[in-house]
N, C-alpha and C. Protein backbone atom coordinates (compact mmCIF):
# COMPACT_ATOMS: atom_id res chain seq x y z
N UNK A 1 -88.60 -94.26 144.61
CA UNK A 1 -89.39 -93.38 145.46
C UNK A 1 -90.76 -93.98 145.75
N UNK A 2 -91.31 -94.60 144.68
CA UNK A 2 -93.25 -95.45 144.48
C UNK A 2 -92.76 -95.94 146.03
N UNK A 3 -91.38 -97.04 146.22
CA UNK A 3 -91.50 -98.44 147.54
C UNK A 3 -91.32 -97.15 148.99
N UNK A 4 -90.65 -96.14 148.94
CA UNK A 4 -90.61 -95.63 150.04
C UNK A 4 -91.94 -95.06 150.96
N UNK A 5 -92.63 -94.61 149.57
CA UNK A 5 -94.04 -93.97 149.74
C UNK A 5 -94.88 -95.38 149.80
N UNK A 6 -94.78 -96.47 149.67
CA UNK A 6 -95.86 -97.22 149.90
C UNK A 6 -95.00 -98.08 151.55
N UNK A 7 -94.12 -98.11 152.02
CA UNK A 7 -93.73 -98.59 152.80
C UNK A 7 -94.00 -97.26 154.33
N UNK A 8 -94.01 -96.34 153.49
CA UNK A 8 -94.25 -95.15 154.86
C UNK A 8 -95.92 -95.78 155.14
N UNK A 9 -96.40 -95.29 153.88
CA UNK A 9 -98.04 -95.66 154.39
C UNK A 9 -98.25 -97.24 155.25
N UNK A 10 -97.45 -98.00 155.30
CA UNK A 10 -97.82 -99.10 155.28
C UNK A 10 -97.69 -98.87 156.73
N UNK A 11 -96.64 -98.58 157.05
CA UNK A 11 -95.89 -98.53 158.98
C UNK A 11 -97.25 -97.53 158.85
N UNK A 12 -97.59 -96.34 158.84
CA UNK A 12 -98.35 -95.35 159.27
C UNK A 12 -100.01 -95.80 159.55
N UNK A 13 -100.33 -96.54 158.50
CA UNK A 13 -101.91 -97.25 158.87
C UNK A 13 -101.90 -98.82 159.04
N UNK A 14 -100.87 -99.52 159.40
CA UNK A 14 -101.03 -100.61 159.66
C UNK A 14 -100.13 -101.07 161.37
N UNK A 15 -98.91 -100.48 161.49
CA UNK A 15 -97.70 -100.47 162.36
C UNK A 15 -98.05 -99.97 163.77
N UNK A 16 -98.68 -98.69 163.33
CA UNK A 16 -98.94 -97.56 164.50
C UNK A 16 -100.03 -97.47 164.95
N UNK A 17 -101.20 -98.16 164.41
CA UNK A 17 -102.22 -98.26 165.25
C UNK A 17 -102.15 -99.22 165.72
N UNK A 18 -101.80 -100.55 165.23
CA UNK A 18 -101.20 -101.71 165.84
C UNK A 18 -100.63 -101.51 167.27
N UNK A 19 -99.51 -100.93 167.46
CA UNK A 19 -98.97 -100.36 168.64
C UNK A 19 -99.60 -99.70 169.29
N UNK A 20 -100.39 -98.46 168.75
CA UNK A 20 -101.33 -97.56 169.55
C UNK A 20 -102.61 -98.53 170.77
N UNK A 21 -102.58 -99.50 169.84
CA UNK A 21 -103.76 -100.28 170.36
C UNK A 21 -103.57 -101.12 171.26
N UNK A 22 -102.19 -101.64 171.26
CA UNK A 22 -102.09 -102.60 172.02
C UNK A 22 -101.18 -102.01 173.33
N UNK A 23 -101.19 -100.43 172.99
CA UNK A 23 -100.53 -99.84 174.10
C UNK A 23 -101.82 -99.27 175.11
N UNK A 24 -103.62 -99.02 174.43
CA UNK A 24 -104.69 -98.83 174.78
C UNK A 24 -105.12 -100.41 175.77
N UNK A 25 -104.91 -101.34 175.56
CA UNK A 25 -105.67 -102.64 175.69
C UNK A 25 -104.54 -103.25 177.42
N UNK A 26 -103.73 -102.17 176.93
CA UNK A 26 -102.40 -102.45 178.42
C UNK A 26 -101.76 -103.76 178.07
N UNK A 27 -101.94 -104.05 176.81
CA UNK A 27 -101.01 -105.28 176.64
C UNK A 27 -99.54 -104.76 176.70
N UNK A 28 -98.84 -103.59 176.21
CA UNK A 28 -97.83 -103.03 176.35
C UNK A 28 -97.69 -101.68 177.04
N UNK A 29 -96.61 -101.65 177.91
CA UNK A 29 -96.16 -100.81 178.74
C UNK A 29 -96.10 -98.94 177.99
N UNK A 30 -96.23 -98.41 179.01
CA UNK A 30 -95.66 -96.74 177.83
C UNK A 30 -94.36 -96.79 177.54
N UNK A 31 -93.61 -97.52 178.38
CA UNK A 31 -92.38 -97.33 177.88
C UNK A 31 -91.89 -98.23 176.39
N UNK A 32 -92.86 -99.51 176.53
CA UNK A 32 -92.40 -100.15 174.96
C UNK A 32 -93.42 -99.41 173.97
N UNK A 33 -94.13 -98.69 174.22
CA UNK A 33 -94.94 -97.93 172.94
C UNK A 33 -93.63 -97.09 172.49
N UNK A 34 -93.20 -95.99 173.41
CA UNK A 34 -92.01 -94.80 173.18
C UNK A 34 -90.93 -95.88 172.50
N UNK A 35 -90.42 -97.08 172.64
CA UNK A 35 -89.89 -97.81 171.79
C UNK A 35 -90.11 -97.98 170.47
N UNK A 36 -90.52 -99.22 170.65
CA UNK A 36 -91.59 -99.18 169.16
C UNK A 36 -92.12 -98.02 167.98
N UNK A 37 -92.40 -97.24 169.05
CA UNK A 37 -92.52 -95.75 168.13
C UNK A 37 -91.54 -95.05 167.67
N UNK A 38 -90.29 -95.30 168.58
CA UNK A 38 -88.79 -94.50 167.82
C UNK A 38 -88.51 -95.74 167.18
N UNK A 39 -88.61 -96.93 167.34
CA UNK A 39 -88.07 -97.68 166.64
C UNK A 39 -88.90 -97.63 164.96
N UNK A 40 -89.47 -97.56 164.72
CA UNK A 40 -90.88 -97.48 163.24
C UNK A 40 -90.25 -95.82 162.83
N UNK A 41 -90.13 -95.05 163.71
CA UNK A 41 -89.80 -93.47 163.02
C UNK A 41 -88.60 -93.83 162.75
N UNK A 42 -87.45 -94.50 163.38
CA UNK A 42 -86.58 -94.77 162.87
C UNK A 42 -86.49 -95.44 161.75
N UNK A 43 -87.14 -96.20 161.36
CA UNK A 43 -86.94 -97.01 159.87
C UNK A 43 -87.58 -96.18 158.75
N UNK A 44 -88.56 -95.11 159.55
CA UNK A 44 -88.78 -94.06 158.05
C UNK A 44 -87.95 -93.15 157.97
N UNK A 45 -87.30 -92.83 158.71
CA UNK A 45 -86.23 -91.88 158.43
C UNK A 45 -85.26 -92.25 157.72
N UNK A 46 -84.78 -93.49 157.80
CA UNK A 46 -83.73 -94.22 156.71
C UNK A 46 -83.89 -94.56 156.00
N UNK A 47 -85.21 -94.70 155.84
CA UNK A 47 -86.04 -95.18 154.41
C UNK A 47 -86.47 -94.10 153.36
N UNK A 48 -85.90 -92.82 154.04
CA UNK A 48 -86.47 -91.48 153.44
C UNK A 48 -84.85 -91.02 153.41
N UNK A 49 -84.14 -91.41 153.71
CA UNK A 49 -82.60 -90.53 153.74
C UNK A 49 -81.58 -92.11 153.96
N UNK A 50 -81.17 -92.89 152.93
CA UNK A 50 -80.63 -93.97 152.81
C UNK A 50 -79.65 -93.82 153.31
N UNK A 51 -78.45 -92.29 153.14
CA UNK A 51 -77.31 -91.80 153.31
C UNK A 51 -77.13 -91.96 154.66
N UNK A 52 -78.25 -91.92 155.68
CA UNK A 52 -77.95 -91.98 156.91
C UNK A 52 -77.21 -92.89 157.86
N UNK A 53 -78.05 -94.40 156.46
CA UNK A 53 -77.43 -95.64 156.93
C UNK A 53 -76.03 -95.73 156.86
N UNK A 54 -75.24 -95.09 156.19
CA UNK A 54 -73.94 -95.10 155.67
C UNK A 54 -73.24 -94.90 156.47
N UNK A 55 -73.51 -93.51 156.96
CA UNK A 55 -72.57 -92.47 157.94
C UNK A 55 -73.30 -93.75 159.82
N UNK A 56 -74.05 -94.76 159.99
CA UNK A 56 -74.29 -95.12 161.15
C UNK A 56 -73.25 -96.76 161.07
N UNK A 57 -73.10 -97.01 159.02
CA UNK A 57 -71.99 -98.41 158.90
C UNK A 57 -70.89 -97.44 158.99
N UNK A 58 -70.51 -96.64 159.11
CA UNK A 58 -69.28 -96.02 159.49
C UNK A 58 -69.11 -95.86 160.37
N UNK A 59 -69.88 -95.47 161.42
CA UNK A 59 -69.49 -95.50 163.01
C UNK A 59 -69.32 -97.08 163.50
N UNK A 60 -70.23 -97.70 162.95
CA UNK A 60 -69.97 -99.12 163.10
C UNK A 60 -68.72 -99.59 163.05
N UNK A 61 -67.84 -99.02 161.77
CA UNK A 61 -66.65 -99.42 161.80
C UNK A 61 -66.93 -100.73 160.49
N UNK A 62 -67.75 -100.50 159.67
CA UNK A 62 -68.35 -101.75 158.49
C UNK A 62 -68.46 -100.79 156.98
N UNK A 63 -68.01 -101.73 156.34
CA UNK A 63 -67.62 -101.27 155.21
C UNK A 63 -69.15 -100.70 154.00
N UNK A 64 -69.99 -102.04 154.18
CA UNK A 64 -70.90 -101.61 153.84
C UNK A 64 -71.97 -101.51 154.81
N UNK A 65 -73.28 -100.33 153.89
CA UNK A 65 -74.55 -100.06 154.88
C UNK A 65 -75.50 -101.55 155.05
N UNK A 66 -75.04 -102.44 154.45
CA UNK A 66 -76.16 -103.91 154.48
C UNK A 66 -75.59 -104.64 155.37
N UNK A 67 -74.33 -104.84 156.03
CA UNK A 67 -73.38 -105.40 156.81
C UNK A 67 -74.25 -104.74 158.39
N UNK A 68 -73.97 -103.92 158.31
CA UNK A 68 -74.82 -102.68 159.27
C UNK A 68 -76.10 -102.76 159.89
N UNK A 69 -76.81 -103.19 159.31
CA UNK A 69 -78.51 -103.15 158.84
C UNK A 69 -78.33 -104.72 159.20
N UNK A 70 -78.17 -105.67 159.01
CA UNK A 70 -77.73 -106.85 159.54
C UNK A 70 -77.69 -107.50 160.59
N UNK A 71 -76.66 -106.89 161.39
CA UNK A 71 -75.71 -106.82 162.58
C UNK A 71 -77.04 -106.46 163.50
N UNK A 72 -77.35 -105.37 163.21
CA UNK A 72 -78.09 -104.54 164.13
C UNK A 72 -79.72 -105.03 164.01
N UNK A 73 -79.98 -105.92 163.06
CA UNK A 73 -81.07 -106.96 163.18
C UNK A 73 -80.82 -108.00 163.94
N UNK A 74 -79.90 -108.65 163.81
CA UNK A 74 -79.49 -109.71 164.78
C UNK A 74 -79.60 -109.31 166.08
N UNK A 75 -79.04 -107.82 166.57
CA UNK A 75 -78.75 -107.50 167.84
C UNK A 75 -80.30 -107.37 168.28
N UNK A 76 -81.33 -107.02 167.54
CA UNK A 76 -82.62 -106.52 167.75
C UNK A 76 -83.08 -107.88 167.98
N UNK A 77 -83.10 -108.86 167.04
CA UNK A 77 -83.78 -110.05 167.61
C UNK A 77 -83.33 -110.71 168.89
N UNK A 78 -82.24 -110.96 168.77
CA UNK A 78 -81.09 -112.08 170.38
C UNK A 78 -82.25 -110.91 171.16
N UNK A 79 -82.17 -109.81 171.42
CA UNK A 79 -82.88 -109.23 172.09
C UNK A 79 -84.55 -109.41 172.51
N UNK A 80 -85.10 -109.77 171.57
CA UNK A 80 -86.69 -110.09 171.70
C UNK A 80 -86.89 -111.15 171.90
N UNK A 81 -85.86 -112.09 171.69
CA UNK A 81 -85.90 -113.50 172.16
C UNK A 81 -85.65 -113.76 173.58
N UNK A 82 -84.73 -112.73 174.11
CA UNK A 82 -84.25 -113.00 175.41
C UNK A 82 -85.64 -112.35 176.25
N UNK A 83 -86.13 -111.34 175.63
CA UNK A 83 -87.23 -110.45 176.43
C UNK A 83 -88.60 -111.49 176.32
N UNK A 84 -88.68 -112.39 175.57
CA UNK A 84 -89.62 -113.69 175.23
C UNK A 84 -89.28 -114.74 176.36
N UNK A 85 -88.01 -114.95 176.06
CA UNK A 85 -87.79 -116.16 177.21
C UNK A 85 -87.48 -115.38 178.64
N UNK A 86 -87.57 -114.23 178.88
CA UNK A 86 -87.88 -113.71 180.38
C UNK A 86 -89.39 -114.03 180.87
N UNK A 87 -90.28 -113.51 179.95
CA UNK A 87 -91.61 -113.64 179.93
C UNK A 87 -92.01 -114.98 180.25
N UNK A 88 -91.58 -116.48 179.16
CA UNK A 88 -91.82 -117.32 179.17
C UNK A 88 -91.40 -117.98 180.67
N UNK A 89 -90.85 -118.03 181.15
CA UNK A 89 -90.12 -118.19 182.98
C UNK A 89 -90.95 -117.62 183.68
N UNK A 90 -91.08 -116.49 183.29
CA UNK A 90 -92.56 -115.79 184.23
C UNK A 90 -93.57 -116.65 184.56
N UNK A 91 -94.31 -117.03 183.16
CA UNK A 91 -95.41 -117.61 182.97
C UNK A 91 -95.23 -118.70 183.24
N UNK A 92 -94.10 -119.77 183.33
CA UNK A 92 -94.10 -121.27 183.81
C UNK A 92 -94.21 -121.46 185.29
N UNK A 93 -93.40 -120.10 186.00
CA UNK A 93 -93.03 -120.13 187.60
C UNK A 93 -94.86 -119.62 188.06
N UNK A 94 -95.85 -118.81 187.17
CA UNK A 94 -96.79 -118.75 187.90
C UNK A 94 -97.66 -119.46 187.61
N UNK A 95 -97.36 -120.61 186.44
CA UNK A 95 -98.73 -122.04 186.21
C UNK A 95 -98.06 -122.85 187.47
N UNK A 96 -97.10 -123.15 187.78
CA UNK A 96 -96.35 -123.76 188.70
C UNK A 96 -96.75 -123.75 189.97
N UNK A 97 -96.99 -122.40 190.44
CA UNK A 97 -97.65 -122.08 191.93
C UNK A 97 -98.58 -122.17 191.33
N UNK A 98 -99.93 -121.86 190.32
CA UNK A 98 -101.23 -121.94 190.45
C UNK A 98 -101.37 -123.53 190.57
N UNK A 99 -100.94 -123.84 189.68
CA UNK A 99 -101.25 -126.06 189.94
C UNK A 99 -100.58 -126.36 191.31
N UNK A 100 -99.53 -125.71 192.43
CA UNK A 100 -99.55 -126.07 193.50
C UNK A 100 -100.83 -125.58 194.34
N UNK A 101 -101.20 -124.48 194.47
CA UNK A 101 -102.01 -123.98 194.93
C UNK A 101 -104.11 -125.08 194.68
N UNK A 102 -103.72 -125.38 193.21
CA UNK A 102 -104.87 -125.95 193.13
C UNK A 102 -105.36 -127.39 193.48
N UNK A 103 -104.02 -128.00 193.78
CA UNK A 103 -103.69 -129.94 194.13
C UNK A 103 -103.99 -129.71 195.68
N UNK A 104 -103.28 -128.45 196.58
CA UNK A 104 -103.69 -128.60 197.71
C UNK A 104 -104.65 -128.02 198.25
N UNK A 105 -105.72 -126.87 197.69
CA UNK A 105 -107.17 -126.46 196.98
C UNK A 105 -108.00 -128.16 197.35
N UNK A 106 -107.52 -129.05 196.07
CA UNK A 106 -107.80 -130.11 196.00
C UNK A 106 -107.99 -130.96 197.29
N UNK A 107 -106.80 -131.19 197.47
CA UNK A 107 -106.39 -132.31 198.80
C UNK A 107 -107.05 -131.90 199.86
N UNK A 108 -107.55 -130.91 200.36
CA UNK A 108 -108.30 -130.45 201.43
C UNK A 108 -109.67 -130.56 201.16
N UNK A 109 -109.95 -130.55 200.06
CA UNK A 109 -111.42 -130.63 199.48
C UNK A 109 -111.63 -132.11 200.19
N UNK A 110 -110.97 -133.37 200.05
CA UNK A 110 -111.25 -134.41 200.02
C UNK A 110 -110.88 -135.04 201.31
N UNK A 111 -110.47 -133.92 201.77
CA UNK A 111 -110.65 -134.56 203.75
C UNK A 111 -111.52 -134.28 204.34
């Protein structure tokens, strides 16, 4: 019970203002705050009712709840990686036009 109660506090004054803040600063969208935020209530809720995990490796169709918890980390990361390398394409296609934009900026300067 001590790790559940120090792991709630931990998401609660370290997790959520984290998010709160960086949902204030417009680094993140409202819609990934409402994420993030079910996603963190979600891990205290299972962290406060273990049984839950059980009955969600059973819908899974997995024998055990760590098999479960697993799976569904993996699926969470391939995911943030892919939402990383969307971003990262973003950001190459618009240094790409800014350094075109700035060579011929340039080249006109010098005629």
């Amino acid at each position: 019970m001590v790790i559940q109660i120090i792991v709630t506090i931990g998401i609660v004054l370290l997790v959520f203002p984290t998010v709160y803040s960086a949902f204030k600063k417009k680094t993140i969208s409202l819609f990934s705050l409402i994420i993030w935020t079910l996603f963190w209530v979600g891990g205290i809720v299972i962290i406060w009712n273990p049984s839950l995990m059980g009955k969600i490796s059973g819908f899974m169709g997995v024998q055990r709840s760590i098999d479960a918890i697993v799976y569904l980390a993996i699926v969470f990361l391939l995911y943030i990686v892919f939402r990383f390398r969307i971003r990262l394409n973003e950001m190459q296609r618009e240094i790409t036009m800014l350094t075109r934009k700035l060579a011929i900026k340039d080249i006109n300067k010098k005629k």
